[in-house]
N, C-alpha and C. Protein backbone atom coordinates (compact mmCIF):
# COMPACT_ATOMS: atom_id res chain seq x y z
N UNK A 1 16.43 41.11 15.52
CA UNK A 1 15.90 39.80 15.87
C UNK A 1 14.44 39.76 15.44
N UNK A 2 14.05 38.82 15.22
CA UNK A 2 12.77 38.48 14.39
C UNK A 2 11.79 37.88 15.36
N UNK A 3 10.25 38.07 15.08
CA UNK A 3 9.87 37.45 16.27
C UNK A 3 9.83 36.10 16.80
N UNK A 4 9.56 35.43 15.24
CA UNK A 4 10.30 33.79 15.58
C UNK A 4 11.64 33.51 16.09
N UNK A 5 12.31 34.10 16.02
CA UNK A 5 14.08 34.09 16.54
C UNK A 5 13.84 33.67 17.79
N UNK A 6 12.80 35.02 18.56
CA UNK A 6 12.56 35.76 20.00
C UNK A 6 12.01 34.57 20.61
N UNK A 7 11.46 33.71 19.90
CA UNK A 7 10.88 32.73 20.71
C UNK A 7 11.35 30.96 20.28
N UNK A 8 12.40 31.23 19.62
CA UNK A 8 13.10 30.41 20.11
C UNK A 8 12.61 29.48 18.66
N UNK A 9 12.35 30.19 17.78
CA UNK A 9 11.44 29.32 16.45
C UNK A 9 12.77 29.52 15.35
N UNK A 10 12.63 29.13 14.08
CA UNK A 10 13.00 29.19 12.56
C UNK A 10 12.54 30.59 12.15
N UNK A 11 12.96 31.31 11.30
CA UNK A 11 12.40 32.61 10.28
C UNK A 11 12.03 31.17 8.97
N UNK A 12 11.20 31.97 8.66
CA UNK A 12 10.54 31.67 7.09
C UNK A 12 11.98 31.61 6.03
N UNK A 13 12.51 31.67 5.78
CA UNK A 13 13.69 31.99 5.36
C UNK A 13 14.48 30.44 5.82
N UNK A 14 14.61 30.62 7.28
CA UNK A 14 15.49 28.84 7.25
C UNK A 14 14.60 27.89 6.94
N UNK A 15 13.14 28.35 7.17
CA UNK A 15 12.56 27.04 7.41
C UNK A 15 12.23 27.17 5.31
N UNK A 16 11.88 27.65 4.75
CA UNK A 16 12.42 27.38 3.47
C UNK A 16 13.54 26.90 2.53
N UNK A 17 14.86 27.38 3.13
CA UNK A 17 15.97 26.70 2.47
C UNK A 17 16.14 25.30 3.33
N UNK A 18 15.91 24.67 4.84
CA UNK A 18 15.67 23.65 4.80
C UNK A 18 15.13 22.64 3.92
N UNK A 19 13.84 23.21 3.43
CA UNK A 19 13.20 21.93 2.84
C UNK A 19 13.69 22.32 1.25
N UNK A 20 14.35 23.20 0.84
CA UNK A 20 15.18 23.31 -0.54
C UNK A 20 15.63 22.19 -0.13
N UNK A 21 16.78 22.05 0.69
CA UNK A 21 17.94 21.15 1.14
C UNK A 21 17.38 19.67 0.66
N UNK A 22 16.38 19.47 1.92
CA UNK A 22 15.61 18.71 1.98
C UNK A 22 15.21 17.09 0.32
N UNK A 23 14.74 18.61 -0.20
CA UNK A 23 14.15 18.35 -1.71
C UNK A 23 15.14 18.22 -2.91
N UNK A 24 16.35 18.97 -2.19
CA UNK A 24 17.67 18.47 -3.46
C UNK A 24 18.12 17.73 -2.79
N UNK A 25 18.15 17.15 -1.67
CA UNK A 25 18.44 15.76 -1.32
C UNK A 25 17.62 13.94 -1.75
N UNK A 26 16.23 14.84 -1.49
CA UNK A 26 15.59 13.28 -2.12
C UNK A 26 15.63 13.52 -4.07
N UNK A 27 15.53 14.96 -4.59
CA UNK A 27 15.92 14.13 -6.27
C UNK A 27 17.24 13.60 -6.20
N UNK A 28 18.35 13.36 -5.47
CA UNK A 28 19.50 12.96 -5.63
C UNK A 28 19.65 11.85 -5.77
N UNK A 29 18.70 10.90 -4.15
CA UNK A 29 18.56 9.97 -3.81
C UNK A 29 17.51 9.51 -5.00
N UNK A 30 16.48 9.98 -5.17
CA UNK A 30 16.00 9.20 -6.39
C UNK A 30 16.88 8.82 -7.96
N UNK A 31 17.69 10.06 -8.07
CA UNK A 31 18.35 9.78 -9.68
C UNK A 31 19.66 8.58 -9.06
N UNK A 32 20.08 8.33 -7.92
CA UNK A 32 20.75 7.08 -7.07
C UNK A 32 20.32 6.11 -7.97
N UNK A 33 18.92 5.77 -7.58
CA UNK A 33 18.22 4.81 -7.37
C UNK A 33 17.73 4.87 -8.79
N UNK A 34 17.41 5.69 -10.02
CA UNK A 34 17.45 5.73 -10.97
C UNK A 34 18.72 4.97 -12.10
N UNK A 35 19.63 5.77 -12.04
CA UNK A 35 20.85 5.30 -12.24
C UNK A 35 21.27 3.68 -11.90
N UNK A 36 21.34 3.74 -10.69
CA UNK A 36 21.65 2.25 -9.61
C UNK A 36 20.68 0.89 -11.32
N UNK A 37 19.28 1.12 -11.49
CA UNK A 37 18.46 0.70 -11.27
C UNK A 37 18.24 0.11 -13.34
N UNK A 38 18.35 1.69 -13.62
CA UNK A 38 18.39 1.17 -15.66
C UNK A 38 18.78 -0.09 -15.69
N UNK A 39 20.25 -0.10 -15.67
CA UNK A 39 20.35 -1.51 -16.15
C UNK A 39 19.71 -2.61 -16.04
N UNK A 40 19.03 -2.51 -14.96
CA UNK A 40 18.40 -3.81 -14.64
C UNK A 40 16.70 -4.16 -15.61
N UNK A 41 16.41 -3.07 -15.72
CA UNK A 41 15.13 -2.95 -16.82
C UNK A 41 15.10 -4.06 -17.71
N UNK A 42 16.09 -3.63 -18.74
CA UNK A 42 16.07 -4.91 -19.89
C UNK A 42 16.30 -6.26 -19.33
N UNK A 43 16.73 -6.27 -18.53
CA UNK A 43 17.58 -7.85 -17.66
C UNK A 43 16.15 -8.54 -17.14
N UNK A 44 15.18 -7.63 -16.66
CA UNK A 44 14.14 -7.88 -16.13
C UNK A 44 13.18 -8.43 -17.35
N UNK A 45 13.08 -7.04 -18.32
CA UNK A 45 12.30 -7.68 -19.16
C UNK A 45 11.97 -8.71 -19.56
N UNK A 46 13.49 -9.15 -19.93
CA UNK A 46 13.78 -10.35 -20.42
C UNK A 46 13.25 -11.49 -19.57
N UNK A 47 13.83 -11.16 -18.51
CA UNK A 47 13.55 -12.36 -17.27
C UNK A 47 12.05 -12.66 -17.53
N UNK A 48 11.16 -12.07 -17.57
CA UNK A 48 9.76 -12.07 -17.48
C UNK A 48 9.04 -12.76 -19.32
N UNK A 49 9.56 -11.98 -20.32
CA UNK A 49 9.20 -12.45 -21.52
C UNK A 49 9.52 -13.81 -21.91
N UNK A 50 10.35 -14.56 -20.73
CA UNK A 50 10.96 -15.91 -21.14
C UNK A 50 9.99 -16.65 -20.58
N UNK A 51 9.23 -16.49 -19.59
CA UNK A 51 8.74 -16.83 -18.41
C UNK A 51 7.49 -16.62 -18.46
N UNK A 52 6.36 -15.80 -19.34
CA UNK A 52 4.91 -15.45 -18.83
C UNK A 52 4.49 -15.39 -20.31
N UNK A 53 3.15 -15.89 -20.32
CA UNK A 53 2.39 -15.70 -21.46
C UNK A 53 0.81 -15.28 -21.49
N UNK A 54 0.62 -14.47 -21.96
CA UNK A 54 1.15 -13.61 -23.11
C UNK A 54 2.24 -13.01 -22.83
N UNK A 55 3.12 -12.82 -23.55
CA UNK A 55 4.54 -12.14 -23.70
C UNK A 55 3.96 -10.61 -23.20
N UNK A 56 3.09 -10.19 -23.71
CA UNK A 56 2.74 -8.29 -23.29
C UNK A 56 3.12 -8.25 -21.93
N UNK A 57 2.89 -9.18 -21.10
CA UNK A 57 2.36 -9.28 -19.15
C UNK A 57 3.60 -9.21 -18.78
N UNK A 58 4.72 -9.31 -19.71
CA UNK A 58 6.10 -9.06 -19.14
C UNK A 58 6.11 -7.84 -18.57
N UNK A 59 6.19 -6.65 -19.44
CA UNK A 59 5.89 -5.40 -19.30
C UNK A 59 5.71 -5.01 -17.93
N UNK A 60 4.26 -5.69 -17.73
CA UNK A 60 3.46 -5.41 -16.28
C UNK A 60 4.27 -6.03 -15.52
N UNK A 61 4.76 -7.13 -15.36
CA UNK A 61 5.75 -7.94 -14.50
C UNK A 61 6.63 -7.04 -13.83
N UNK A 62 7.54 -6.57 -14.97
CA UNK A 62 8.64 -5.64 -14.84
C UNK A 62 8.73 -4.19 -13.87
N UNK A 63 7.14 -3.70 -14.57
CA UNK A 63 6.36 -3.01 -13.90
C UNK A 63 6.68 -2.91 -12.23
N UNK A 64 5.62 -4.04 -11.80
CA UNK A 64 5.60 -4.76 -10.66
C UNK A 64 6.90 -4.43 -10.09
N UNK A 65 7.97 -4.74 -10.94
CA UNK A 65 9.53 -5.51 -9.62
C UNK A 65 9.91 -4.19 -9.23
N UNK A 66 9.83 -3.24 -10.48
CA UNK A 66 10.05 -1.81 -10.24
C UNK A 66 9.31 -1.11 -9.16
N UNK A 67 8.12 -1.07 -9.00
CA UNK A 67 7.57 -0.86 -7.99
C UNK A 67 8.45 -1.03 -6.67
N UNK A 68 8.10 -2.84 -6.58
CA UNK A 68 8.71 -3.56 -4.89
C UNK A 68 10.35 -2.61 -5.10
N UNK A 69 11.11 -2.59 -5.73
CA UNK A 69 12.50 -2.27 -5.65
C UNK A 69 12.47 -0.86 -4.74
N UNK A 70 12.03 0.01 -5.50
CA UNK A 70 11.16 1.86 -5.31
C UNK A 70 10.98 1.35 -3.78
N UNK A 71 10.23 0.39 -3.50
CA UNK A 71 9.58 0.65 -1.97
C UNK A 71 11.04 0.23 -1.58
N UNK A 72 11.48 -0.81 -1.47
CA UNK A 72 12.30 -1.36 -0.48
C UNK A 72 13.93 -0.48 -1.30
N UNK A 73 13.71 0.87 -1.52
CA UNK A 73 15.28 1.37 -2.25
C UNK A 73 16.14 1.53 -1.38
N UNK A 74 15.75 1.79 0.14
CA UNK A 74 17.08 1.62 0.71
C UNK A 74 18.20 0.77 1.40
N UNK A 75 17.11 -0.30 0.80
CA UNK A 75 17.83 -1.99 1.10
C UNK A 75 18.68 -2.18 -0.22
N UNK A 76 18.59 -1.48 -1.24
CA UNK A 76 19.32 -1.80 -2.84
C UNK A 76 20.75 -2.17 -2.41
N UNK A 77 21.12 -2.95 -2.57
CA UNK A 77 23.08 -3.50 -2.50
C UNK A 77 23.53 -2.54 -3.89
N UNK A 78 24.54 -2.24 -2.77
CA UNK A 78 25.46 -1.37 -3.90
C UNK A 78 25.96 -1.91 -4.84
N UNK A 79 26.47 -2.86 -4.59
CA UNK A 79 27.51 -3.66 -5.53
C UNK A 79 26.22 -3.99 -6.62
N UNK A 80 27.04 -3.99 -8.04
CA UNK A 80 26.24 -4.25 -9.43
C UNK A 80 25.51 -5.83 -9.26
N UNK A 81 26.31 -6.65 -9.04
CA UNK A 81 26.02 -7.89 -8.73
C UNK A 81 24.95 -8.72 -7.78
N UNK A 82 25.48 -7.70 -6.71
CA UNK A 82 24.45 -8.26 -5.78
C UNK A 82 22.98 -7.14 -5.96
N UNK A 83 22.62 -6.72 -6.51
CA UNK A 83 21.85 -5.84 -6.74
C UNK A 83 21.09 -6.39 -8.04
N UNK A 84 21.71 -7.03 -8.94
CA UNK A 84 20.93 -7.74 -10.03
C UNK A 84 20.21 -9.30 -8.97
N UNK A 85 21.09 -9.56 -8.50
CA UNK A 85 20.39 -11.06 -7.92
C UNK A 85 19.13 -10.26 -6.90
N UNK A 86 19.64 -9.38 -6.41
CA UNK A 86 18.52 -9.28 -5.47
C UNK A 86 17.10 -8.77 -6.20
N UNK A 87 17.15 -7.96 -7.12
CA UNK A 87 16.27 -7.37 -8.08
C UNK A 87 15.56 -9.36 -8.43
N UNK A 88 16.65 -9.79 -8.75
CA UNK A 88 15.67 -11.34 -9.61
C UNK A 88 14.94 -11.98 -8.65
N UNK A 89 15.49 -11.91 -7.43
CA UNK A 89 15.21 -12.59 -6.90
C UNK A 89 13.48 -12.23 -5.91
N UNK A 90 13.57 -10.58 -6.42
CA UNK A 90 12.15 -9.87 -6.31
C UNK A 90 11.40 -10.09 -7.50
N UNK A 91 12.00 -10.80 -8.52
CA UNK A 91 11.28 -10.47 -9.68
C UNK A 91 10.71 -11.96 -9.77
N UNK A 92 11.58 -12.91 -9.16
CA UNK A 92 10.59 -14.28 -9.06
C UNK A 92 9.69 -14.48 -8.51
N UNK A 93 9.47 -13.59 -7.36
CA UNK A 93 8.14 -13.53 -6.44
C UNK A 93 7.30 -12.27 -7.15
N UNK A 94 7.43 -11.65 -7.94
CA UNK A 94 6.41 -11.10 -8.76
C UNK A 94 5.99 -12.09 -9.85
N UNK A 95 6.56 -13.23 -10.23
CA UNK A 95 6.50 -14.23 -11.66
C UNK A 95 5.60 -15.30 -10.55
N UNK A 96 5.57 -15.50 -9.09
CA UNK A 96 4.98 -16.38 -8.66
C UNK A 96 3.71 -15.98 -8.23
N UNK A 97 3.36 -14.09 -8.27
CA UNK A 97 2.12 -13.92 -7.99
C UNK A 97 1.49 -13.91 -8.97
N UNK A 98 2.10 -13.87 -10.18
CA UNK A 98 1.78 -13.37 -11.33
C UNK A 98 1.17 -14.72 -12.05
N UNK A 99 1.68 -15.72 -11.68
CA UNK A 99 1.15 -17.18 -12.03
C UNK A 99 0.14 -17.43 -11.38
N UNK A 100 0.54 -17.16 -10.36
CA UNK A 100 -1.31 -17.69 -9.73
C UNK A 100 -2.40 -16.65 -9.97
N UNK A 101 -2.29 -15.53 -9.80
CA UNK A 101 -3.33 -14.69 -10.35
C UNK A 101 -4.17 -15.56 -11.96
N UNK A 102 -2.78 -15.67 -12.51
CA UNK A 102 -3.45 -15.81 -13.99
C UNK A 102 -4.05 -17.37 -13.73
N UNK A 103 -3.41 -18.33 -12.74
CA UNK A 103 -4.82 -19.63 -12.81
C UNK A 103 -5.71 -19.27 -12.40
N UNK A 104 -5.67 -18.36 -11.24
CA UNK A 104 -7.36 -17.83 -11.32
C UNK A 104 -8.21 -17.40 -12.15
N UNK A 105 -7.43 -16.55 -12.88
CA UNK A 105 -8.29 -15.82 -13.53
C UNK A 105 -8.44 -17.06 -15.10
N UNK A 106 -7.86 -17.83 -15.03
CA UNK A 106 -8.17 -19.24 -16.17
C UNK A 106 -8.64 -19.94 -15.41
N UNK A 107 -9.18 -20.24 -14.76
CA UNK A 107 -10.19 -20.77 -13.69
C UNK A 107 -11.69 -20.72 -14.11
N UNK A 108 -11.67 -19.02 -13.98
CA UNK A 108 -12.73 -18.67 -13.81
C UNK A 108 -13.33 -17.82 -15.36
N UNK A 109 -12.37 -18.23 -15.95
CA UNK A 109 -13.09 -18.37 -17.32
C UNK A 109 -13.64 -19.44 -17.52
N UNK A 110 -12.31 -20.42 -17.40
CA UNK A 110 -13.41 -21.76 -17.68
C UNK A 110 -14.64 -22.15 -17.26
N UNK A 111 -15.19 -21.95 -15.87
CA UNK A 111 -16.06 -21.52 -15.50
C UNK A 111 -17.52 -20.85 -16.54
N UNK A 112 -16.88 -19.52 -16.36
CA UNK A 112 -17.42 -18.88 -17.31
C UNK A 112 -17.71 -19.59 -18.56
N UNK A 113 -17.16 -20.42 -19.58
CA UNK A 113 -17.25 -20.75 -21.01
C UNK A 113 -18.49 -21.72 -20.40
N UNK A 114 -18.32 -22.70 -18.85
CA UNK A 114 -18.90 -23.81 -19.14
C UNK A 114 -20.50 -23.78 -18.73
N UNK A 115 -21.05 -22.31 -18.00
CA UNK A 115 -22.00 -21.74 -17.57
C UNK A 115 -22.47 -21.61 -18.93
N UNK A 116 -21.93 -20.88 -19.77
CA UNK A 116 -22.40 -20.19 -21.02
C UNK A 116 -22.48 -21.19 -21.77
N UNK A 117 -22.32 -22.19 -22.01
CA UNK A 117 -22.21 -23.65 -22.26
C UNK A 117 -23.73 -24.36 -22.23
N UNK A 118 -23.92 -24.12 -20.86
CA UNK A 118 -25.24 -24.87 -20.60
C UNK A 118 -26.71 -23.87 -21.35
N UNK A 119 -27.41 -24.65 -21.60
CA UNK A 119 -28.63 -23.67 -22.27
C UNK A 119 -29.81 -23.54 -21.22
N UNK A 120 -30.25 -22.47 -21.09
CA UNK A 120 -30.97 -21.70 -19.88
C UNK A 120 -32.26 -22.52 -20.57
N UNK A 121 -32.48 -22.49 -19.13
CA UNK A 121 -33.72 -23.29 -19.19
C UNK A 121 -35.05 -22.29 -18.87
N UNK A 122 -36.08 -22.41 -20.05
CA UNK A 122 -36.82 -21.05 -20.15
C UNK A 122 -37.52 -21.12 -18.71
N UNK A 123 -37.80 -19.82 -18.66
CA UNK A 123 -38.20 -18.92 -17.71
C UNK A 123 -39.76 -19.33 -17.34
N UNK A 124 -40.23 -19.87 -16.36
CA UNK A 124 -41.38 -19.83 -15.94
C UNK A 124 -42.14 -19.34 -16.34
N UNK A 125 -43.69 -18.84 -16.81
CA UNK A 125 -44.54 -17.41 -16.75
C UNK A 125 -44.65 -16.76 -15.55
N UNK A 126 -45.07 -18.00 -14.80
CA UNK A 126 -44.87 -17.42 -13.48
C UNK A 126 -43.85 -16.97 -12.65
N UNK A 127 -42.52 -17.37 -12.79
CA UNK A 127 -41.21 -16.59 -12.77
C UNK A 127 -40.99 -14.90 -13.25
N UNK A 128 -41.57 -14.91 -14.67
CA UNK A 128 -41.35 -13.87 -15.76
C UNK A 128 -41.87 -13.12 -14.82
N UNK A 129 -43.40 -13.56 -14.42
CA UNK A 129 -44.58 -12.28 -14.24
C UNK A 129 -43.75 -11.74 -12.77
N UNK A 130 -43.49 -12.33 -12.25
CA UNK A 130 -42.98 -11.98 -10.32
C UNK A 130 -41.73 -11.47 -10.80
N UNK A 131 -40.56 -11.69 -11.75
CA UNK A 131 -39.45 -10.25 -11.91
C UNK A 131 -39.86 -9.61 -12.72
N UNK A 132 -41.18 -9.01 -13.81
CA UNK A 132 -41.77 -7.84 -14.12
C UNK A 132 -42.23 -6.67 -12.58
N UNK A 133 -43.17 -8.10 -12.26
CA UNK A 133 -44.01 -7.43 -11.37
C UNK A 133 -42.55 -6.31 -10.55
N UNK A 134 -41.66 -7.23 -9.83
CA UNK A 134 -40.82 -7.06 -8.97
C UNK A 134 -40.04 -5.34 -10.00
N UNK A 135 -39.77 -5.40 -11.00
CA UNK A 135 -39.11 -4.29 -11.69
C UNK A 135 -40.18 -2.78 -11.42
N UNK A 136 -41.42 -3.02 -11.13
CA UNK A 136 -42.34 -2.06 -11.31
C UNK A 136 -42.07 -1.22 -10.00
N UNK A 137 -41.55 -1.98 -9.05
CA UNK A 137 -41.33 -1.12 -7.55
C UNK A 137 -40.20 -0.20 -7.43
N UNK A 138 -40.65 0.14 -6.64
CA UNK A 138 -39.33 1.20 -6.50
C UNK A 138 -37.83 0.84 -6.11
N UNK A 139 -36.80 0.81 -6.44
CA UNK A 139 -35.66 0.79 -6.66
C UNK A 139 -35.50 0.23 -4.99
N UNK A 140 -35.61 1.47 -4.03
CA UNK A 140 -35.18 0.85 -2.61
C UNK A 140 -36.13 -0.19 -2.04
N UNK A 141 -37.49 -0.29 -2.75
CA UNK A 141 -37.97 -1.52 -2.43
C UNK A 141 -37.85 -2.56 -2.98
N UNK A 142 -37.52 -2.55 -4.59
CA UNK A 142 -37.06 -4.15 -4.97
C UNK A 142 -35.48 -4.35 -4.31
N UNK A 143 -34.53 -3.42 -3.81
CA UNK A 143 -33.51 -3.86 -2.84
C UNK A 143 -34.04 -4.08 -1.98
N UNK A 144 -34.66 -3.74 -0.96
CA UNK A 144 -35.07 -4.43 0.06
C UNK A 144 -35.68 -5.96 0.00
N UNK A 145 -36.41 -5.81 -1.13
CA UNK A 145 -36.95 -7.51 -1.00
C UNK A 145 -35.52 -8.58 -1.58
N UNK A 146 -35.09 -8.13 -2.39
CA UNK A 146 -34.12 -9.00 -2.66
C UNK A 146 -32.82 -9.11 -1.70
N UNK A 147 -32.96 -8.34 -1.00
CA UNK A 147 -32.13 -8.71 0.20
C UNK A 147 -32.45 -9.78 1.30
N UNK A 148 -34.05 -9.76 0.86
CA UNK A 148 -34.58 -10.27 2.14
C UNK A 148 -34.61 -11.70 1.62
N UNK A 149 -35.22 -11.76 0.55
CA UNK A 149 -35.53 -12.93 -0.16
C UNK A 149 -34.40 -13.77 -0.90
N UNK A 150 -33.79 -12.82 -1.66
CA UNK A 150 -32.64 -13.46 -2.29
C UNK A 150 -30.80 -13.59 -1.52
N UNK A 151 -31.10 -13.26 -0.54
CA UNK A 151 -29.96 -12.70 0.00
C UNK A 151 -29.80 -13.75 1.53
N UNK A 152 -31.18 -13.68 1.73
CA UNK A 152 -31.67 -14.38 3.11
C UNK A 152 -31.17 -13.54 4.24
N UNK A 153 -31.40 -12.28 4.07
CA UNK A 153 -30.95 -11.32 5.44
C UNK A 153 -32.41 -11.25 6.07
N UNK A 154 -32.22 -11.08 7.68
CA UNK A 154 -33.52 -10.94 8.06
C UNK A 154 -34.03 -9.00 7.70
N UNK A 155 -35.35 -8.89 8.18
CA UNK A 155 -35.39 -7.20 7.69
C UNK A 155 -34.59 -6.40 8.46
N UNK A 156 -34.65 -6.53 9.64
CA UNK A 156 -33.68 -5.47 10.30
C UNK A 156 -32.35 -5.13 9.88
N UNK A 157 -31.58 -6.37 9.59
CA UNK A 157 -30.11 -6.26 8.36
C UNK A 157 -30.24 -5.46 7.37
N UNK A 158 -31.12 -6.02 6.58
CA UNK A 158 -31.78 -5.25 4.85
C UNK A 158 -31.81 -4.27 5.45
N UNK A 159 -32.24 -3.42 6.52
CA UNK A 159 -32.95 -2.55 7.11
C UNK A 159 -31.94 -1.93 7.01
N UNK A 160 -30.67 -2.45 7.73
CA UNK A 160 -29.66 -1.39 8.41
C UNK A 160 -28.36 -0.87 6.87
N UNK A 161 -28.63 -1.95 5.73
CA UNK A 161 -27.62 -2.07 4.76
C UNK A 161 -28.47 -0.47 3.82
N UNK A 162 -29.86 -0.48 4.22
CA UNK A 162 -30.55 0.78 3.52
C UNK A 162 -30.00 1.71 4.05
N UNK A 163 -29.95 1.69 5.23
CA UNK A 163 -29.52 2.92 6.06
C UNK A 163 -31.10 3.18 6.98
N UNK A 164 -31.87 1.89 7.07
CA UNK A 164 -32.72 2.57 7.79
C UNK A 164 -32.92 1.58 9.03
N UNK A 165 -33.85 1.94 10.34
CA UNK A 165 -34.20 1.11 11.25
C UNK A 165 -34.86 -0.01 10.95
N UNK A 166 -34.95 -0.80 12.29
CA UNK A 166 -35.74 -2.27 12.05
C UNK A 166 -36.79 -1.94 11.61
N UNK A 167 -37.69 -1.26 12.15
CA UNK A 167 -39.01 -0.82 12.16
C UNK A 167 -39.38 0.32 11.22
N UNK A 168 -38.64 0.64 10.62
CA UNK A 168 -38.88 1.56 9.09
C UNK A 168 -38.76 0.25 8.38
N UNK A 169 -37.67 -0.45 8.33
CA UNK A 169 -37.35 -1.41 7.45
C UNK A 169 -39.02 -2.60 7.49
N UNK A 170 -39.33 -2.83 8.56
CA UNK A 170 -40.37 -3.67 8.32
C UNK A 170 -41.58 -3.37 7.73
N UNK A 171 -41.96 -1.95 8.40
CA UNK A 171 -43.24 -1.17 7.75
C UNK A 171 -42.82 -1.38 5.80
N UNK A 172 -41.78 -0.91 5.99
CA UNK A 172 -41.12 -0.53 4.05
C UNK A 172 -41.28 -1.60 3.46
N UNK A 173 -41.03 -2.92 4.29
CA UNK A 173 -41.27 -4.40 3.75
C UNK A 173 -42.60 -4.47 3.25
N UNK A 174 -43.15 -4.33 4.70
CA UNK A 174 -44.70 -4.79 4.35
C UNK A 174 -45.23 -4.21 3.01
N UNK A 175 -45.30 -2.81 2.73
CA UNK A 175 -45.86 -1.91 1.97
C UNK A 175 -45.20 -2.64 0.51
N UNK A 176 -44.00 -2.94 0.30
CA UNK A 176 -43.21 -3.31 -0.67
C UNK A 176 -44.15 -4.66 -1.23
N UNK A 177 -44.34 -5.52 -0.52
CA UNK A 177 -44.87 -6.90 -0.64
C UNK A 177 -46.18 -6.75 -1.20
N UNK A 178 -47.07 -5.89 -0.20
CA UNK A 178 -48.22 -5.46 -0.76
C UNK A 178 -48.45 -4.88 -2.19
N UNK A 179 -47.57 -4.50 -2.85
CA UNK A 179 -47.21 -3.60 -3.98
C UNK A 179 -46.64 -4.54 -4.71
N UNK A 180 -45.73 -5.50 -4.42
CA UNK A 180 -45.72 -6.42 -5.29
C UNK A 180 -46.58 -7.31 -5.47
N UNK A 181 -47.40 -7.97 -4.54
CA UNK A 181 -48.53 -8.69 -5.10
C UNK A 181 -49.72 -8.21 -5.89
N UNK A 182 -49.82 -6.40 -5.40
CA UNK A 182 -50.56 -6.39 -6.58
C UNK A 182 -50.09 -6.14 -8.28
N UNK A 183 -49.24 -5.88 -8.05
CA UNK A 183 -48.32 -5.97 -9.51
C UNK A 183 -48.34 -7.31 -9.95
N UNK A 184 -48.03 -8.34 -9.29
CA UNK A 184 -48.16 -9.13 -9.73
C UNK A 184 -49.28 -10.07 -10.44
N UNK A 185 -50.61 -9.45 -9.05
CA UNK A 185 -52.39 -10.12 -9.65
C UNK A 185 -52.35 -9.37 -11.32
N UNK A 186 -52.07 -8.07 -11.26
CA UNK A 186 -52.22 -7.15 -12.48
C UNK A 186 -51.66 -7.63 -13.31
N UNK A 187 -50.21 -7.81 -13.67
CA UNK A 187 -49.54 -8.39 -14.83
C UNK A 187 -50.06 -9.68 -15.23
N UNK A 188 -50.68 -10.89 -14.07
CA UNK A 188 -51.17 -12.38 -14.75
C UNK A 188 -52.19 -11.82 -15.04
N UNK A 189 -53.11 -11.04 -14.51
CA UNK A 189 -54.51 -11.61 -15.83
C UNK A 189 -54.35 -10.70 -17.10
């Protein structure tokens, strides 16, 4: 008797060919679900290349259904039939996220084209000189001011997003400001 036996445990030995067991049980269940699943690939493809443009995004589509299927494999219907409808019928709600993603993201190009569109309207001197000046500080102090300023956080926030207290954060302000104004007297004349 072994001392795990003695107390009522597994030897190294069962508790190894268990998870053999174990492990030639789930590749089984996966090549199932492999098998079960090929055919439906091209069926999908298709479904998707009829349906999405650019034609490439099918691919990814397909991708996608494969995925949701994998998660939800032990809901798969056996039967050939009902197992293609149910696959499409995952694959239309991947074609309906897949549509709206892409108006967003044609959204926000357009966007984009119509920003890039407009012509920037030149830069102040006095603008220029205050983001020189502002570049000359130190890294955690031009974050701090632009948190404060551009962000509209009060200092203690800015303070806490640094990782530091109210009262480090304010002293760090002050000193920051001071340092930018004189950067700034320096760069105008």
């Amino acid at each position: 008797m072994t001392a795990a036996d003695a107390v009522g445990g597994t030897s190294v030995h069962d508790t190894h060919q268990l998870l053999q067991e174990l492990s030639d049980v789930s590749r089984a269940a996966d090549r199932a679900f492999e098998d079960a699943v090929a055919p439906l690939v091209p069926l999908l493809l298709r479904y998707f290349a009829r349906r999405v443009t650019p034609t490439d995004d099918a691919a990814d589509c397909t991708s996608e259904t494969l995925i949701v299927l994998w998660k939800h494999r032990r809901r798969l219907p056996g039967a050939e039939g009902d197992r293609r409808a149910w696959a499409y019928g995952i694959a239309r709600k991947v074609l309906s996220n897949y549509r709206r993603g892409r108006m967003r993201r044609d959204l926000v190009d357009q966007a984009l084209r119509a920003a890039a569109a407009v012509p920037a309207s030149p830069i102040p001197d006095e603008a220029f000189i205050a983001t020189e000046a502002l570049r000359l500080l130190p890294e955690r102090d031009q974050e701090l001011i632009r948190l404060v300023v551009w962000e509209e956080l009060s200092i203690a926030e800015a303070g806490r997003i640094g990782g530091v207290g109210a009262a480090t954060a304010r002293s760090r302000y002050s000193r920051a400001l001071t340092r930018l104004r004189d950067a700034y007297v320096t760069l105008g004349s």
